[in-house]
Protein backbone atom coordinates (compact mmCIF):
# COMPACT_ATOMS: atom_id res chain seq x y z
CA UNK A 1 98.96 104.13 131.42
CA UNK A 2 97.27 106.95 129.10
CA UNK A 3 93.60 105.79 128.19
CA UNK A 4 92.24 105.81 124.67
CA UNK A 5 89.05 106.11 124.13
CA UNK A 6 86.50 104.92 120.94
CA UNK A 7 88.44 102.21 120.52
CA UNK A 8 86.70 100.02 117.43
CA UNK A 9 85.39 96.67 118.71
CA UNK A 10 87.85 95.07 116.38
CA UNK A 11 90.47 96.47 118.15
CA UNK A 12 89.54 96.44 121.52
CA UNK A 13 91.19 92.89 122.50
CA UNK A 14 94.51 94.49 121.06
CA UNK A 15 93.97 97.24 123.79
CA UNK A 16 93.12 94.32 126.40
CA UNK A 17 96.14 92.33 125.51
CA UNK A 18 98.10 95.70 125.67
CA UNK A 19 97.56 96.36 129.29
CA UNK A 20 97.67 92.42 129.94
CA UNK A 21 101.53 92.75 128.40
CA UNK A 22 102.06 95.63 129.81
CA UNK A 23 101.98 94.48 133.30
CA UNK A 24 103.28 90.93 132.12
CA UNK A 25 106.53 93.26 131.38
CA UNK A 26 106.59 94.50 134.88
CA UNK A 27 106.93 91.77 136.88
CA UNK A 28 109.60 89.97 134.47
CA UNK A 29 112.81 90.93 132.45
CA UNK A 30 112.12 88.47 129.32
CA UNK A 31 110.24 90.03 126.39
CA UNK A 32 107.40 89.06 125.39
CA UNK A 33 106.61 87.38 121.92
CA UNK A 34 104.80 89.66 119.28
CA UNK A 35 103.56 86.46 117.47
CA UNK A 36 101.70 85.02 120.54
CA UNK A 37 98.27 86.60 120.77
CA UNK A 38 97.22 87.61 117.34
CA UNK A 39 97.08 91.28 116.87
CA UNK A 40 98.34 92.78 119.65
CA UNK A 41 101.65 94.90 120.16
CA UNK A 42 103.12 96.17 123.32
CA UNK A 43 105.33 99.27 123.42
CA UNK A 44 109.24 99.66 124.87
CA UNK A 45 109.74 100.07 128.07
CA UNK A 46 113.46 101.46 128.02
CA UNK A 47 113.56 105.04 129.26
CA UNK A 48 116.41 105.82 127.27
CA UNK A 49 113.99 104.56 123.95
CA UNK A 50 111.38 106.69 125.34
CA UNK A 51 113.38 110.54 125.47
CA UNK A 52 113.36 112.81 122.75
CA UNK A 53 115.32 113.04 120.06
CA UNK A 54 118.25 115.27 120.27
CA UNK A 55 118.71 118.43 117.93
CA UNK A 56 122.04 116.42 116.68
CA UNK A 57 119.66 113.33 116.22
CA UNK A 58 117.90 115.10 113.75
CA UNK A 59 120.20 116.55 111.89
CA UNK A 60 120.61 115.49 108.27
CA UNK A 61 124.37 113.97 108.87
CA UNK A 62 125.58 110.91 106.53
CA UNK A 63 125.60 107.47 107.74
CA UNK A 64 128.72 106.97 110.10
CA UNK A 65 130.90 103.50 109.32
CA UNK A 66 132.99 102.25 111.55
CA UNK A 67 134.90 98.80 112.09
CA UNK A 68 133.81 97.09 115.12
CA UNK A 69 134.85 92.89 115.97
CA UNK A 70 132.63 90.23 115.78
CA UNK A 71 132.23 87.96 118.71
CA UNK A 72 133.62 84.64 119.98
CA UNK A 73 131.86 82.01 122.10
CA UNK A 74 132.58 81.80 126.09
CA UNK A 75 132.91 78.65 127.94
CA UNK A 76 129.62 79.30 128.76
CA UNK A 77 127.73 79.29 125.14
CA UNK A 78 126.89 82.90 125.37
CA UNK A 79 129.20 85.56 123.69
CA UNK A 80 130.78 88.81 124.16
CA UNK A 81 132.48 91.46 121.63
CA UNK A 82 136.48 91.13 121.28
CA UNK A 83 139.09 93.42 120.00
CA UNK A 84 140.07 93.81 116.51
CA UNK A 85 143.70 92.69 116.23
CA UNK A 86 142.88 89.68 118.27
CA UNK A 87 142.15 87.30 115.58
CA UNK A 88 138.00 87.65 115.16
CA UNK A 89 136.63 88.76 112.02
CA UNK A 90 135.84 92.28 111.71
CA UNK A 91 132.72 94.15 110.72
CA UNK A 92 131.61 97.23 109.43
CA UNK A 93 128.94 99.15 112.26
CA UNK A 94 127.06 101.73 109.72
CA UNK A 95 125.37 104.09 112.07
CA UNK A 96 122.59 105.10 109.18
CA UNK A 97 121.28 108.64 109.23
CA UNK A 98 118.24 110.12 110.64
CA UNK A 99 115.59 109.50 107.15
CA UNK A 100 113.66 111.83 105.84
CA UNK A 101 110.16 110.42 107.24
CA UNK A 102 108.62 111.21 103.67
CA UNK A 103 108.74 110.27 100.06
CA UNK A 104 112.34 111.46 99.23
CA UNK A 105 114.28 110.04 96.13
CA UNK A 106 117.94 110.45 96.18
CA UNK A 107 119.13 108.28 94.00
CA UNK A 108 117.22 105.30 91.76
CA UNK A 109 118.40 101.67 92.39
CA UNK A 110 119.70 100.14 89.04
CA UNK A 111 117.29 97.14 88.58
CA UNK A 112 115.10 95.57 85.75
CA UNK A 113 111.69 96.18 86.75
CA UNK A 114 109.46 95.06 84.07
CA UNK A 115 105.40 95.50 84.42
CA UNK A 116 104.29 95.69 88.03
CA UNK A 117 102.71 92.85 89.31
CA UNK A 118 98.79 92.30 88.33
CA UNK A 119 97.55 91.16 91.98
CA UNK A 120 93.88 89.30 91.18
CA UNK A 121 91.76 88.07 94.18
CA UNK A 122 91.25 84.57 94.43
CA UNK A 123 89.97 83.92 97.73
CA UNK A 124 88.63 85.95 100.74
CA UNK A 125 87.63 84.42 104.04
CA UNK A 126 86.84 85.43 107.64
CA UNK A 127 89.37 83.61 110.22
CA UNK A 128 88.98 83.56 113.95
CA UNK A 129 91.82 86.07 114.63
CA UNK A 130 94.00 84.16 116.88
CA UNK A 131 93.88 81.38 114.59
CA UNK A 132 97.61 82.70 113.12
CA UNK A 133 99.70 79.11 113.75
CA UNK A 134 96.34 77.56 111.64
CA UNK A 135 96.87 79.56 108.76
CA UNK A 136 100.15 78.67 108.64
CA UNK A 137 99.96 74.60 108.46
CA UNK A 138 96.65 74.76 106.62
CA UNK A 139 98.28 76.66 103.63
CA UNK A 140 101.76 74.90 104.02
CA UNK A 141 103.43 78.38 104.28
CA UNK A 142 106.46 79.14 105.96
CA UNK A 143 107.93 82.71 106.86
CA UNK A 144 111.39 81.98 108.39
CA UNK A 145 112.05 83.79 111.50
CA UNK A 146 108.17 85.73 112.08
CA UNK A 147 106.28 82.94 112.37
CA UNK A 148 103.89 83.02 115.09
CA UNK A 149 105.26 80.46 117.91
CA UNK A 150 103.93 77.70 120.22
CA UNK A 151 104.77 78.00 123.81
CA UNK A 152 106.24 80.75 126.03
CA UNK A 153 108.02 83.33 124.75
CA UNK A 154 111.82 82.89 124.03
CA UNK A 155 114.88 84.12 122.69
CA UNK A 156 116.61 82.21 119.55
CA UNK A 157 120.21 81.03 120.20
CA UNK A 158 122.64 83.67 118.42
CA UNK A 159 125.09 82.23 116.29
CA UNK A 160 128.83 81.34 117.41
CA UNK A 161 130.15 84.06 114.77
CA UNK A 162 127.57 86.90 116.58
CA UNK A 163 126.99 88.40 120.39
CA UNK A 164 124.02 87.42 121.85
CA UNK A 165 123.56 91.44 122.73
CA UNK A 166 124.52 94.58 120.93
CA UNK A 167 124.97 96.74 124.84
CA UNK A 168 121.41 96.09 126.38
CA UNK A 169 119.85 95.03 123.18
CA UNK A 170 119.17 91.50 122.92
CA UNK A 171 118.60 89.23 119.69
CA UNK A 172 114.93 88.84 118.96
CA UNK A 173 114.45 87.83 115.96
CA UNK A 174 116.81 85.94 112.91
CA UNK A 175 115.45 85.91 109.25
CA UNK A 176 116.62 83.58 107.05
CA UNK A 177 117.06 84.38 103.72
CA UNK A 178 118.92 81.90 101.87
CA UNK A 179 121.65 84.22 100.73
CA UNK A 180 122.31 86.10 103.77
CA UNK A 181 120.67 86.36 107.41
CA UNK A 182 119.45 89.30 109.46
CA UNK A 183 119.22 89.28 113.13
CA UNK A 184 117.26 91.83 114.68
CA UNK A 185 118.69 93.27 118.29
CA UNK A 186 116.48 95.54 120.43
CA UNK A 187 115.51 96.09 123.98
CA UNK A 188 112.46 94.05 123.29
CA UNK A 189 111.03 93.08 120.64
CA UNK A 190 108.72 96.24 119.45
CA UNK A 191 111.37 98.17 119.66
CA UNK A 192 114.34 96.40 117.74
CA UNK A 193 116.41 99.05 115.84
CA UNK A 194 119.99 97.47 115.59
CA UNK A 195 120.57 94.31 113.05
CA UNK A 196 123.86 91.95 112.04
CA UNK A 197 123.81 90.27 108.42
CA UNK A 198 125.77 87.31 107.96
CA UNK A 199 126.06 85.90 104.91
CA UNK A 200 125.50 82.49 103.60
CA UNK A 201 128.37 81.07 105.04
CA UNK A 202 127.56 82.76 108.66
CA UNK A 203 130.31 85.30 108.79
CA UNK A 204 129.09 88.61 109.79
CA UNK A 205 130.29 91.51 107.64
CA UNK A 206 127.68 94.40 108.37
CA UNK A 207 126.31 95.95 111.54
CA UNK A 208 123.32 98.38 111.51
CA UNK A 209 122.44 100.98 113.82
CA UNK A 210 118.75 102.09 112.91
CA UNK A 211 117.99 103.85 115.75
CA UNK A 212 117.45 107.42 114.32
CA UNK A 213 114.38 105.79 112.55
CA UNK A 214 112.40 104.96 115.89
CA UNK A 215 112.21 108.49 117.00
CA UNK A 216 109.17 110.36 114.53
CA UNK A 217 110.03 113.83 113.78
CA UNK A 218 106.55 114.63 115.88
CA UNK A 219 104.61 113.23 118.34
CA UNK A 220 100.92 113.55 119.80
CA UNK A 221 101.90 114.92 123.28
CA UNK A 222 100.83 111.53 125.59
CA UNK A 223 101.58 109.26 122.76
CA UNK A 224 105.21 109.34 123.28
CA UNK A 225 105.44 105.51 125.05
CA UNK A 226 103.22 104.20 121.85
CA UNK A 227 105.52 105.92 118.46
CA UNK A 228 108.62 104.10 119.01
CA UNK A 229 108.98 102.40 115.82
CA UNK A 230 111.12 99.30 115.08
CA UNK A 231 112.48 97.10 112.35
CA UNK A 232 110.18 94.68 111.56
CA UNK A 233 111.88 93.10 108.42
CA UNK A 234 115.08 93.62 106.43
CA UNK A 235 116.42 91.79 103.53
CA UNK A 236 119.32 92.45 101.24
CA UNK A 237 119.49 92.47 97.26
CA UNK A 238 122.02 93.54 94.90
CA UNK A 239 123.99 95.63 97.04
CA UNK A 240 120.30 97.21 98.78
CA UNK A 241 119.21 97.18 101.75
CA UNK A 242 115.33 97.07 102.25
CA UNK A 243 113.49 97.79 105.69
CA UNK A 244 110.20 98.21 106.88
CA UNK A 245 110.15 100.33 110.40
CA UNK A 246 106.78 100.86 111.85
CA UNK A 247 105.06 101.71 115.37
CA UNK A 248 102.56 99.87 116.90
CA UNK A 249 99.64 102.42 116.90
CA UNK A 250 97.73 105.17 115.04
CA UNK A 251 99.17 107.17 112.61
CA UNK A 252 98.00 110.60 114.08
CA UNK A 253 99.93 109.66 116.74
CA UNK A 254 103.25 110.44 114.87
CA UNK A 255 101.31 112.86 112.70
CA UNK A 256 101.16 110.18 110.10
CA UNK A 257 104.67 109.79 109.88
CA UNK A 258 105.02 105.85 110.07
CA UNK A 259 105.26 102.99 108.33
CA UNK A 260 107.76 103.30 105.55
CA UNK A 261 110.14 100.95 103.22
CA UNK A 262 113.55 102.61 103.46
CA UNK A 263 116.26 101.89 100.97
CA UNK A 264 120.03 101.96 101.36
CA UNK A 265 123.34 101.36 100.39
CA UNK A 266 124.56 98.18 102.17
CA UNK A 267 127.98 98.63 101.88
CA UNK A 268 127.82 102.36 103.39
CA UNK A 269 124.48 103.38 104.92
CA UNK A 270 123.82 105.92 102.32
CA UNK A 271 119.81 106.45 101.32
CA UNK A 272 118.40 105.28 98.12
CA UNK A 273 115.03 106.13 98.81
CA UNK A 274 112.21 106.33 101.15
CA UNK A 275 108.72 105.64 100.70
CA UNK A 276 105.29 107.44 101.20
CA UNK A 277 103.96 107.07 104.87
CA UNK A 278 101.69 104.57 105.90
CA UNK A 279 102.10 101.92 103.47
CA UNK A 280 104.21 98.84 105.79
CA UNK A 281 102.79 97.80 109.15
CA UNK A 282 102.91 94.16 108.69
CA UNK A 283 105.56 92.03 109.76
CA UNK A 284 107.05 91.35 106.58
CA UNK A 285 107.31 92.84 102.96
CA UNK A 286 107.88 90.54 99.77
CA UNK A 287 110.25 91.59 96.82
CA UNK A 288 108.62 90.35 93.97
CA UNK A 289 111.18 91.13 90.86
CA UNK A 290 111.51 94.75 90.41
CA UNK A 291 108.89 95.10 92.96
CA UNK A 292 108.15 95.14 96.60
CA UNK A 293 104.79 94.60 97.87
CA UNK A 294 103.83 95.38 101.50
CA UNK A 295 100.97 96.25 103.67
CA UNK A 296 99.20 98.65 105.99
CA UNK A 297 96.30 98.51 108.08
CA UNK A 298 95.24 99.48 111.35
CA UNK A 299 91.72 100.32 113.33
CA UNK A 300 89.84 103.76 111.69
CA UNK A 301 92.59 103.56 108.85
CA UNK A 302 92.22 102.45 105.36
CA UNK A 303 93.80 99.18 105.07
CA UNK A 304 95.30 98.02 101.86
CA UNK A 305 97.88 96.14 99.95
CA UNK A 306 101.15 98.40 98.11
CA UNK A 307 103.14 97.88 95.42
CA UNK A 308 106.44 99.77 95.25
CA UNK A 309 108.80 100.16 92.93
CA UNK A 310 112.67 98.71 94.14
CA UNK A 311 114.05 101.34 91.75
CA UNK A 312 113.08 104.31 93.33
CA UNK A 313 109.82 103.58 96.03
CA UNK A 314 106.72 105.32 94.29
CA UNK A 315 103.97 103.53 94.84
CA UNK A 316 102.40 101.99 92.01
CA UNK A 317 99.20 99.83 92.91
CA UNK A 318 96.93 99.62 96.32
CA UNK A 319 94.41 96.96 96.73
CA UNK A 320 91.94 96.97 99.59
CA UNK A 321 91.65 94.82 102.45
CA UNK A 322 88.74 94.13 104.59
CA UNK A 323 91.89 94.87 107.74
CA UNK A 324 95.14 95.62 108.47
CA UNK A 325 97.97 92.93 107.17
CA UNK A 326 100.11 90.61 109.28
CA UNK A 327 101.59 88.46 107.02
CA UNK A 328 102.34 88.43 103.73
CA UNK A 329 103.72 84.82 101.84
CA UNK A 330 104.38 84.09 98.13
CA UNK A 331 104.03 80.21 97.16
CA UNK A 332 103.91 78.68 93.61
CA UNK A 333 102.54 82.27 91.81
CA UNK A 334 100.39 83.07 94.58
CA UNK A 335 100.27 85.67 97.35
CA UNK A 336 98.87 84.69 100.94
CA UNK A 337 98.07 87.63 103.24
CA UNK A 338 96.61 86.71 106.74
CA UNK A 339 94.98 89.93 107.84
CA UNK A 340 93.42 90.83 111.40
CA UNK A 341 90.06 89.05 110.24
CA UNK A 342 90.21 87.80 106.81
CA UNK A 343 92.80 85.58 105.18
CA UNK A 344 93.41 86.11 101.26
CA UNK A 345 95.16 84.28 98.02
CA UNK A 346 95.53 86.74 95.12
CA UNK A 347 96.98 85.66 91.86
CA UNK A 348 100.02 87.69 90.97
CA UNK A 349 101.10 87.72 87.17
């Protein structure tokens, strides 16, 4: 394992718990849980995850839409894909291109924006770091599907209407939405790049292939097993799809080149827009009208709260943080970010 050195001492248990996970991986085949130890992030450990990307890979070649079928239970509970023809719904697999891993504005999203969001600080205080599940009860917040979790690490139960695995990539993660529901698929769970949306009746219409977007254009040589980004939260509105894909590490790593909201055309793939670098690490994003707000943060970086516009992803307001964001809730007007150290409320009018 490559050695980093100057590590800050706020981030030197995330190194700890690295190597500790690391080795956990080693000796079993289940992945392990990124909400368990607060703050620390392992790193894939497929091969195939780990090569290159191919000159085709990064070519600038539209999204790709196929129809693939959805899957039907076995005798067993688990599930497996079937045939089109044989009677099982069919979806739509939209193989979305390699982005441009920069601000890039194709084309504006029609919505009514309004005046950004005034975020005002309400309350600032210093939490024991691995005190995540706390946070959570204390402020009566929920975050449907990241949640940190009690217990061992395990896998949620896939729907009937979905496969429990996309090839080798397993389900990890399923956000609930209210409207619709994204399940995140990956070889573990730092390095999930395929999703299924349902919507709210559970039938699966849309399959997303993301992996062109965990492959940065360039890469620190030695760095290469800690820039595999994933997709760490999607969510669907008005026709848009909006995703956060980030890797677990420094930016210089992927030459700053990380941590961007993507938009896209749900129906076909196509890009909307992509935002500036370094603005979504955290686990989630929240759309706030015509408005997203998202944060970044890591050791030796600036750490700070965005606002972006939906219409076409300009940034439009940063607000410091004492460290980088993990989680970011919105209950009755307010806005509750848990952060490595420091838990916040901001008023947002």
């Amino acid at each position: 394992m490559r050695v980093m050195l100057n590590v800050s001492p706020r981030r030197a248990a995330w190194f700890g718990a690295l190597t500790a996970l690391i080795a956990l991986a080693a000796c079993s085949s289940s992945p392990t849980n990124p909400n368990s130890q607060s703050g620390a992030s392992t790193v894939a450990t497929d091969a195939t995850a780990n090569a290159a990307p191919t000159a085709a890979a990064q070519s600038d070649a539209p999204a790709k839409k196929t129809d693939v079928a959805t899957a039907a239970p076995t005798s067993t509970g688990a599930s497996q894909m079937q045939h089109a023809g044989n009677g099982a719904p069919v979806m739509s697999l939209i193989e979305v291109a390699r982005p441009p891993f920069a601000y890039t504005l194709k084309q504006a999203v029609k919505v009514e924006a309004g005046d950004p969001p005034k975020i005002t600080k309400t309350s600032e205080k210093k939490n024991a770091i691995t005190d995540d599940i706390a946070w959570f009860e204390k402020n009566g917040l929920t975050l449907t599907g990241r949640m940190p979790r009690t217990g061992p690490p395990t896998l949620p139960t896939a729907p009937d209407s979905v496969p429990a695995t996309l090839g080798s990539n397993k389900l990890h993660f399923i956000l609930e939405h209210g409207d619709h529901t994204v399940l995140l698929y990956g070889p573990n769970w730092a390095s999930m790049h395929e999703f299924i949306i349902l919507d709210k009746s559970g039938r699966p219409h849309f399959q997303y292939d993301f992996s062109t977007f965990v492959k940065p254009l360039e890469v620190v040589p030695g760095d290469e097993d800690f820039t595999n980004a994933q997709v760490a939260w999607a969510i669907e509105k008005d026709g848009v799809l909006y995703v956060s894909t980030a890797h677990p590490t420094y930016a210089k790593s992927s030459k700053g080149k990380n941590a961007f909201v993507t938009a896209i055309d749900a129906k076909t793939g196509e890009l909307f827009w992509q935002s500036d670098p370094l603005v979504c690490n955290a686990q989630n994003f929240v759309i706030h009208g015509g408005y997203i707000i998202c944060g970044y943060g890591f050791t030796a970086e600036p750490d700070f709260l965005y606002v972006l516009s939906r219409a076409n992803g300009k940034t439009v307001s940063k607000t410091p943080l004492k460290s980088g964001p993990t989680y970011l809730v919105m209950k009755d007007g307010k806005l509750y970010v848990r952060t490595y150290d420091t838990d916040y409320v901001f008023d947002i009018k």
